[in-house]
C-alpha atoms as a PDB file:
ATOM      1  CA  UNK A   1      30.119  -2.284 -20.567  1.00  0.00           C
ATOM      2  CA  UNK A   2      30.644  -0.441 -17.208  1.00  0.00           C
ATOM      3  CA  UNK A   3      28.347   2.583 -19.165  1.00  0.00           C
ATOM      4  CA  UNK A   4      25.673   0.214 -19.915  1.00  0.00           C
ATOM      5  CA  UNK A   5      25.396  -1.079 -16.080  1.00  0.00           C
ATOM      6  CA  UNK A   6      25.381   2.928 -15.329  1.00  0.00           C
ATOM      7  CA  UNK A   7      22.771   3.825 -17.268  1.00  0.00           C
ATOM      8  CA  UNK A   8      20.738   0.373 -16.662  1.00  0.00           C
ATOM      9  CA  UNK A   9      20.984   1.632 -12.970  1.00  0.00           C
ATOM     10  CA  UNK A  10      19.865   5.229 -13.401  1.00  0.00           C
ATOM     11  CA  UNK A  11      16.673   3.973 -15.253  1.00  0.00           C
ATOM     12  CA  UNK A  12      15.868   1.517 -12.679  1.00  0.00           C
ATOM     13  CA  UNK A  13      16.101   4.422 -10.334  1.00  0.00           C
ATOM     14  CA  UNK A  14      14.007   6.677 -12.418  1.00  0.00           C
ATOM     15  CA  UNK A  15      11.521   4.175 -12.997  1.00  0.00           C
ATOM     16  CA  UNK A  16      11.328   3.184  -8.901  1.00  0.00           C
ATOM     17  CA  UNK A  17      11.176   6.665  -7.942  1.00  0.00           C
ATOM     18  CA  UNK A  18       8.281   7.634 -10.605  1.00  0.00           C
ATOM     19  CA  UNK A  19       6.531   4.385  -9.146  1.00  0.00           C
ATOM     20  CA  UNK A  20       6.990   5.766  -5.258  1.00  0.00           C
ATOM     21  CA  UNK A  21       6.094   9.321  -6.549  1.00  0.00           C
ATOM     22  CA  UNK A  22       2.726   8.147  -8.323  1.00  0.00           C
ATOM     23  CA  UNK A  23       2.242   5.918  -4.950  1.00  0.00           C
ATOM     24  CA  UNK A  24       2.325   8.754  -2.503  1.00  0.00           C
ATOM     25  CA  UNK A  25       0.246  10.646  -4.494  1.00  0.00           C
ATOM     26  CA  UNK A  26      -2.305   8.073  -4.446  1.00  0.00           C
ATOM     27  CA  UNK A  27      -2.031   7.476  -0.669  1.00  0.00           C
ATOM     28  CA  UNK A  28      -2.833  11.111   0.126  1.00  0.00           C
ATOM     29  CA  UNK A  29      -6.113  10.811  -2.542  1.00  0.00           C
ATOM     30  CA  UNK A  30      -6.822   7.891  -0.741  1.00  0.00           C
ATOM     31  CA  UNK A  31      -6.721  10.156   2.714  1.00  0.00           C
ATOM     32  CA  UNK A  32      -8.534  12.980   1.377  1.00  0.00           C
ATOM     33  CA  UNK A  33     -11.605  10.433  -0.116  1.00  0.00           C
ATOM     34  CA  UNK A  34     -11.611   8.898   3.616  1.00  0.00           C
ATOM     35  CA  UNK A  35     -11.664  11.668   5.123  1.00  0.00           C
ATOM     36  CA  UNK A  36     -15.166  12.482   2.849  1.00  0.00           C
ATOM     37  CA  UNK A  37     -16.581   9.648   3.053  1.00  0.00           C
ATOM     38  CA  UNK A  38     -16.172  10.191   7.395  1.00  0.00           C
ATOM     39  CA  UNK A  39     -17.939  13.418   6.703  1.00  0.00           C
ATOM     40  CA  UNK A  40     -20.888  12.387   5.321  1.00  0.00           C
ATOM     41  CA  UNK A  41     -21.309   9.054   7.040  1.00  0.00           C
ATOM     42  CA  UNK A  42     -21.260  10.860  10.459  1.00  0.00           C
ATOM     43  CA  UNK A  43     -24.770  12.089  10.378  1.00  0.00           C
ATOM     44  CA  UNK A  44     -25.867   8.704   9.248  1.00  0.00           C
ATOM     45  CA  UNK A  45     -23.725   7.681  12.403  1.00  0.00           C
ATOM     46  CA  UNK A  46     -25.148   9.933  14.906  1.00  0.00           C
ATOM     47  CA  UNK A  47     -28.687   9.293  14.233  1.00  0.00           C
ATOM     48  CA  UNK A  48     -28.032   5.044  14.514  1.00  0.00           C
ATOM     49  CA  UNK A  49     -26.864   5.975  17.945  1.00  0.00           C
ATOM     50  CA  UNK A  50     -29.976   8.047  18.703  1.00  0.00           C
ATOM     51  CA  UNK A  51     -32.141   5.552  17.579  1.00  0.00           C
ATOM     52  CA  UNK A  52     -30.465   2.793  19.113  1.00  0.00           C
ATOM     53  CA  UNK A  53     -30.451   4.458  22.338  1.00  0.00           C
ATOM     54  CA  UNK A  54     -34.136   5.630  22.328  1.00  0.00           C
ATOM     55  CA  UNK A  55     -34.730   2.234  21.453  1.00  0.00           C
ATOM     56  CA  UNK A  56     -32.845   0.795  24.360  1.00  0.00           C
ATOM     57  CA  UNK A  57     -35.267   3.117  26.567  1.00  0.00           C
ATOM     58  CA  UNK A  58     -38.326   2.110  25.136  1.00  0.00           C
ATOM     59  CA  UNK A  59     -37.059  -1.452  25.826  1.00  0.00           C
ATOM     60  CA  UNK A  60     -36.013  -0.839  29.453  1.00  0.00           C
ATOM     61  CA  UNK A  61     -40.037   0.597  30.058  1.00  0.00           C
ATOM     62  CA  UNK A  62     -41.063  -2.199  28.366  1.00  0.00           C
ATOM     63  CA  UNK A  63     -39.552  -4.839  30.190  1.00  0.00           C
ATOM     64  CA  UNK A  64     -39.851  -3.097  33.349  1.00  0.00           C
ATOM     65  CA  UNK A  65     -43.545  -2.488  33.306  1.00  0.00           C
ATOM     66  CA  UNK A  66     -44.352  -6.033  32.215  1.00  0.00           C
END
């Protein structure tokens, strides 16, 4: 019976490390696609912020000169 509780063990530790070995796997795909997606959103980012501030400008003229 001892064996059996062995063996029952061992699997459980096979099947927890397989589980932890497919999870860190996924964690760094998970970094890579992030770090893609940052790559191409930052143009889209950069020209908000240029618009945002030109439109802050034309703002500032406008409520200055009225």
């Amino acid at each position: 019976m001892l064996v059996v509780w062995i063996v029952a063990g061992l699997v459980v530790l096979a099947v927890l490390g397989s589980v932890l070995f497919g999870l860190a796997g996924s964690l760094g795909r998970l970094g890579g696609e992030l770090a893609a997606l940052e790559r191409e959103v930052e143009p889209v980012r950069t020209q908000i912020q240029q618009t945002a501030t030109s439109a802050a400008a034309v703002r500032g003229r406008t409520s200055s000169s009225g």
